[in-house]
Protein backbone atom coordinates (compact mmCIF):
# COMPACT_ATOMS: atom_id res chain seq x y z
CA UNK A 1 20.09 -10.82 27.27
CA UNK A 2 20.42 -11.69 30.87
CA UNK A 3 20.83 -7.94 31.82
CA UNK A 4 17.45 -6.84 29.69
CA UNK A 5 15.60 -9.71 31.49
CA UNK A 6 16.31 -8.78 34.61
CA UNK A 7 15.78 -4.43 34.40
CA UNK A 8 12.67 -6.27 32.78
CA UNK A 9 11.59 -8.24 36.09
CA UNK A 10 12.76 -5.39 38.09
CA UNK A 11 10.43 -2.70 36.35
CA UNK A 12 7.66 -5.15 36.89
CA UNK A 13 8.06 -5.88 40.86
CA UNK A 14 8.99 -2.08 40.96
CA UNK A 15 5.55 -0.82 39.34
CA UNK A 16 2.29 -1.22 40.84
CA UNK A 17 0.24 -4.21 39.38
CA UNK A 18 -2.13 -2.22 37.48
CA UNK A 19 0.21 0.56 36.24
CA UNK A 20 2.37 -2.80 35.04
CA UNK A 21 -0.80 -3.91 33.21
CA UNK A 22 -1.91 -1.16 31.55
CA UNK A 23 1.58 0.05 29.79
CA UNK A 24 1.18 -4.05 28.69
CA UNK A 25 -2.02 -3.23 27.13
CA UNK A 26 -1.04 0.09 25.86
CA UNK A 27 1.85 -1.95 23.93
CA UNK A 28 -0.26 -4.46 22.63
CA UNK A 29 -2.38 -1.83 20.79
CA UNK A 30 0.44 -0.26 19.72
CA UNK A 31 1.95 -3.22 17.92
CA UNK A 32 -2.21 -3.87 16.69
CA UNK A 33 -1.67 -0.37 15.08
CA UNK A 34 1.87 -0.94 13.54
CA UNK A 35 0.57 -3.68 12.18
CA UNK A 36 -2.62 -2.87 10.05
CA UNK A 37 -0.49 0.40 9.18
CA UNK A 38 2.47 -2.32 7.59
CA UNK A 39 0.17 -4.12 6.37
CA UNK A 40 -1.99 -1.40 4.35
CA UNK A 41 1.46 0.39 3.02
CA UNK A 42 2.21 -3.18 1.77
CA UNK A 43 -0.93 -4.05 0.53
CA UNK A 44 -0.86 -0.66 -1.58
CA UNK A 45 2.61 -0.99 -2.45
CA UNK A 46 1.33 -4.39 -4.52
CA UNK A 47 -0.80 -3.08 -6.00
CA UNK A 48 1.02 -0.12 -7.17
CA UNK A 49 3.30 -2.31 -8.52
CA UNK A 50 1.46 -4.61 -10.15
CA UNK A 51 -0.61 -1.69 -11.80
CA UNK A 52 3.06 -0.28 -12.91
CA UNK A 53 4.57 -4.22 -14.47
CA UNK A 54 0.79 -4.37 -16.59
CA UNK A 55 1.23 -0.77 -18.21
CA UNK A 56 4.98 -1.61 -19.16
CA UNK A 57 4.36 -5.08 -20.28
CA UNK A 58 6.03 -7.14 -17.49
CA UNK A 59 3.29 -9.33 -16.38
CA UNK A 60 3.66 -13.08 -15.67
């Protein structure tokens, strides 16, 4: 873990300030995007199989 921090710390001195900033931001929406996407696929996923447990009988 050491090792990772530290090519960490020296990709950020090694980078200009902004360029450092901006691939920051451009992971933050990223992970925003992976996200909702999870999310959605889960959210349809429930109720896919919810809709499938009523038709065979299985509900609670």
């Amino acid at each position: 873990m050491k090792k990772f921090a530290k090519k960490v710390q020296r990709f950020l001195v090694s980078e200009d300030g902004p360029t450092a900033v901006e691939y920051a931001v451009m992971l933050a929406l990223i992970v925003i995007v992976c996200l909702t996407a999870i999310r959605s696929v889960g959210t349809n996923a429930n109720a896919t199989f919810t809709s499938v447990a009523g038709q065979l009988g299985g509900g609670s």
